[in-house]
Protein backbone atom coordinates (compact mmCIF):
# COMPACT_ATOMS: atom_id res chain seq x y z
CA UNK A 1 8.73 -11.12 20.91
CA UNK A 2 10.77 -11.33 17.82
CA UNK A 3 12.67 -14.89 17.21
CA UNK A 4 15.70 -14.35 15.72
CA UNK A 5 15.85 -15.58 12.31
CA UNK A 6 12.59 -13.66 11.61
CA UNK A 7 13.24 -12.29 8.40
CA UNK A 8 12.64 -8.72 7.65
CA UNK A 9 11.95 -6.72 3.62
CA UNK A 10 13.14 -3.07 2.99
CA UNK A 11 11.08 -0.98 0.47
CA UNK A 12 13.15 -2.44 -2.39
CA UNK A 13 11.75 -6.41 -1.29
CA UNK A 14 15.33 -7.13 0.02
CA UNK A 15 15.69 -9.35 3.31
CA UNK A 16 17.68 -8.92 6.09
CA UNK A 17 17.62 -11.63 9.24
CA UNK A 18 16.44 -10.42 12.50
CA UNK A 19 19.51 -9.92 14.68
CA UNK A 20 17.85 -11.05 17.68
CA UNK A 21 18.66 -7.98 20.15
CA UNK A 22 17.23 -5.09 18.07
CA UNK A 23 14.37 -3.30 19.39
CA UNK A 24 11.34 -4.49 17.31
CA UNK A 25 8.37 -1.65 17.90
CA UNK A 26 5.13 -1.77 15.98
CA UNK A 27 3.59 0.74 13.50
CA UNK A 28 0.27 0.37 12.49
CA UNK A 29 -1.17 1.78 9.30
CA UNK A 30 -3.84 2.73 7.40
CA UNK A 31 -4.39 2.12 3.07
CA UNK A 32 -7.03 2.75 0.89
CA UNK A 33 -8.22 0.48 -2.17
CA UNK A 34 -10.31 2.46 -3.78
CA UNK A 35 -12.39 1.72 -7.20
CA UNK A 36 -13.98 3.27 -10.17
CA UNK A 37 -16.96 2.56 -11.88
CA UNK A 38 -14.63 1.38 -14.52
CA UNK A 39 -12.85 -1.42 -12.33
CA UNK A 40 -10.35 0.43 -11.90
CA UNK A 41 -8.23 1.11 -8.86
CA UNK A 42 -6.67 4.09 -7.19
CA UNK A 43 -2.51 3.37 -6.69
CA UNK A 44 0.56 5.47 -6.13
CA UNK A 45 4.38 4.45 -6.68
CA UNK A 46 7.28 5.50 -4.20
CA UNK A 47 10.22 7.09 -5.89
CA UNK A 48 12.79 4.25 -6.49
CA UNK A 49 10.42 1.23 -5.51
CA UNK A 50 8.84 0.26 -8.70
CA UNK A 51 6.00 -0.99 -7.75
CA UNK A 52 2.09 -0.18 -7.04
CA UNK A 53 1.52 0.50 -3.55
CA UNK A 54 -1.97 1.69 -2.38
CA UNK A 55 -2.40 5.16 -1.31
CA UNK A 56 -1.99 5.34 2.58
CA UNK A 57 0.26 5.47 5.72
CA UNK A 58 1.09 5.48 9.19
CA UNK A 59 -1.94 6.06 12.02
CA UNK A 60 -0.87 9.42 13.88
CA UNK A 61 -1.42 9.57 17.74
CA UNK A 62 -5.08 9.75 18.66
CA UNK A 63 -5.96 8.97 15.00
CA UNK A 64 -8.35 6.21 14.30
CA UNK A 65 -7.15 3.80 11.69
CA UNK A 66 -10.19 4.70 10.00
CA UNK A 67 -9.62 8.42 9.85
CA UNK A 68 -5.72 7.63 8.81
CA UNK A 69 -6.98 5.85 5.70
CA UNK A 70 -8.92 8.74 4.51
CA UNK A 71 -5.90 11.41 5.65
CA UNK A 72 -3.71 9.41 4.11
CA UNK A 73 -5.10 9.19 0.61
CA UNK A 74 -5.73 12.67 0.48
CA UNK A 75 -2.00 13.53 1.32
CA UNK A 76 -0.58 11.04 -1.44
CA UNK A 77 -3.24 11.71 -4.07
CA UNK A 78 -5.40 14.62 -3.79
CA UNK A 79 -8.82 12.47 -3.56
CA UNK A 80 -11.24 12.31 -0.87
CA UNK A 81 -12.05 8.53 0.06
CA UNK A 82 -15.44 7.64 0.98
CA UNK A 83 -15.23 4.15 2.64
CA UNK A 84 -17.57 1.41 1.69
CA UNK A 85 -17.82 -0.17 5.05
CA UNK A 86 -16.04 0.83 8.84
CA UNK A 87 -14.29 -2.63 9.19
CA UNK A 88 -11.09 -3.39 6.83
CA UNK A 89 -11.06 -5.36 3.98
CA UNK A 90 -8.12 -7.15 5.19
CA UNK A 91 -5.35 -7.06 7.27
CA UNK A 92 -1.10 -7.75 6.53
CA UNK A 93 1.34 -7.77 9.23
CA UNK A 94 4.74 -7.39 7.66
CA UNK A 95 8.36 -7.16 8.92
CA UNK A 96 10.07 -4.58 7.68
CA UNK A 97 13.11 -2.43 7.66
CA UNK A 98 12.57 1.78 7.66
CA UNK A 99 14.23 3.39 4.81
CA UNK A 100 15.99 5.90 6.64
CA UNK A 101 18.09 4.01 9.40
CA UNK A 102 17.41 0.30 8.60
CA UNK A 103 15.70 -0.53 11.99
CA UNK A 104 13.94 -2.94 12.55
CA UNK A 105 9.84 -2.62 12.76
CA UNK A 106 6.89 -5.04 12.74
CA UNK A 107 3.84 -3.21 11.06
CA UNK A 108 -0.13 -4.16 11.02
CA UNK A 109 -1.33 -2.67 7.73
CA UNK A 110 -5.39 -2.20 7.13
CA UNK A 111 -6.79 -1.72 3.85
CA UNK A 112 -10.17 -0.15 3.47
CA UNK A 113 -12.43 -0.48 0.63
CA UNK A 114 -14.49 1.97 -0.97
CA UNK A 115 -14.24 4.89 -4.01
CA UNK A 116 -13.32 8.65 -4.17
CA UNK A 117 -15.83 11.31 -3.90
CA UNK A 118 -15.54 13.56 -7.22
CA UNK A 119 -12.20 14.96 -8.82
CA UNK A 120 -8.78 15.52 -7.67
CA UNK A 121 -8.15 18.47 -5.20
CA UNK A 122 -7.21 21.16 -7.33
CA UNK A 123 -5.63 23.30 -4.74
CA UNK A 124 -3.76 19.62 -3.79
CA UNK A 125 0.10 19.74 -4.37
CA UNK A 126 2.07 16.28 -4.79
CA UNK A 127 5.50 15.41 -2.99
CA UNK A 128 7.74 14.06 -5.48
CA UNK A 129 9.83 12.99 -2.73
CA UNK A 130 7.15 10.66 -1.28
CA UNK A 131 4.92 10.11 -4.07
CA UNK A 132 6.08 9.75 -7.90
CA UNK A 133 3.28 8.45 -9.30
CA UNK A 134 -0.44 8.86 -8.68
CA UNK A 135 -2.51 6.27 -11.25
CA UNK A 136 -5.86 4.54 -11.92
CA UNK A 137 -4.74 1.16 -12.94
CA UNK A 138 -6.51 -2.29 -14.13
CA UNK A 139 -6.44 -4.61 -11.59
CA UNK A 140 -6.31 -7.25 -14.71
CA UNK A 141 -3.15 -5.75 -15.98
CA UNK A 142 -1.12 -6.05 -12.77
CA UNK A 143 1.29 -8.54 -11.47
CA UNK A 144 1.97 -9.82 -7.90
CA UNK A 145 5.79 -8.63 -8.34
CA UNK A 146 5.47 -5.35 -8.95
CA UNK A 147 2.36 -4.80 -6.58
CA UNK A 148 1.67 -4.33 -2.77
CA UNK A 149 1.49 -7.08 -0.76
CA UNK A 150 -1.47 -5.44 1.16
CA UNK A 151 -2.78 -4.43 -2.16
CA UNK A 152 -2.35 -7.66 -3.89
CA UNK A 153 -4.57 -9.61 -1.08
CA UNK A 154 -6.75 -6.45 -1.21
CA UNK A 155 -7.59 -7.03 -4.92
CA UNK A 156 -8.20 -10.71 -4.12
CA UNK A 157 -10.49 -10.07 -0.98
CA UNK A 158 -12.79 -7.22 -3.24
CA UNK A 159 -12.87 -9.89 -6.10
CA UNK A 160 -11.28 -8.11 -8.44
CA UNK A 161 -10.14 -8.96 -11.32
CA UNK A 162 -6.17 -9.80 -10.95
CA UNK A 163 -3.64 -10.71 -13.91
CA UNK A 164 -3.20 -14.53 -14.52
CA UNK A 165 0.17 -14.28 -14.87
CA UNK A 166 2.49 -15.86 -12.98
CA UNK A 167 4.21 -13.54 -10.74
CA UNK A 168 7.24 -11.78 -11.99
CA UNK A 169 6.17 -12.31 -15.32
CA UNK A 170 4.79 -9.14 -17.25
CA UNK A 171 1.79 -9.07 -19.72
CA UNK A 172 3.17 -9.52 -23.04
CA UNK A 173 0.57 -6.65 -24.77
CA UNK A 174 2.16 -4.39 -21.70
CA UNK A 175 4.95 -2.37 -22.33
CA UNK A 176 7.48 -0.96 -19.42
């Protein structure tokens, strides 16, 4: 059950109150954070968000979340993720609003660790309409405000490295 006043984000981090009579189903998906040698991590940007989100998506019917993670990576980047353990890293459950109709939806997001296995895909094709950017960032050089929420905690939870910088406040050296 859903208690009105619940607030809910779209993809662009704006809220919208629960309405209290709404259906309210759940979607549960699956994200990757994987890591180089390097310490750095595996992210992807949506077109119009402007932000880092971690490669990954909904769990299909009959999927396991596990299998969804490494699916879902693939689709959005081209890499095949090898997972470091079975369990997730960590868990978000987020309110949301979907993009195309504004509903209302209450999501459990898991975030697996691990690394890629070799190269990008050459025969892999990216969908500019999902995907717009596909990028092996510093963990150090990233700030809460323009990163996941799953991804932020997932940084936290591997021990990586995060920027000190309070959030909404960009790295002076960084330029945007």
């Amino acid at each position: 059950m859903v208690l009105a006043g619940t607030l809910f984000s779209n993809h662009l981090g704006e809220r919208r109150l629960y309405d209290g009579v709404s259906p309210v189903p759940w979607r549960v998906a699956s994200y990757v954070l994987a890591a180089r040698d390097d310490g750095r991590v595996l992210v992807v940007e949506t077109p119009g968000v402007g932000r880092w989100d971690p490669p990954g998506g909904e769990v299909e019917p009959g999927e396991s979340v596990f299998d969804a993670a490494i699916r879902e990576c693939w689709e959005e980047t081209g890499y095949r993720f090898v997972a470091a353990a079975d369990d997730p890293l960590c868990i978000l459950e987020w309110n949301f609003l979907m993009h195309r109709d504004q509903s209302f939806v209450r999501s459990l997001q898991l975030l697996f660790h691990g690394y890629v296995d070799g190269e990008q895909d050459p025969q892999w094709r990216q969908d500019q309409d999902e995907i717009s950017a596909i990028a092996w960032e510093d963990p150090s050089t990233m700030v809460e405000a323009r990163t996941h929420k799953l991804l932020w905690k997932g940084l936290h939870a591997a021990g990586l490295r995060v920027s000190p910088v309070h959030p909404g406040v960009l790295n002076a050296e960084k330029d945007d």
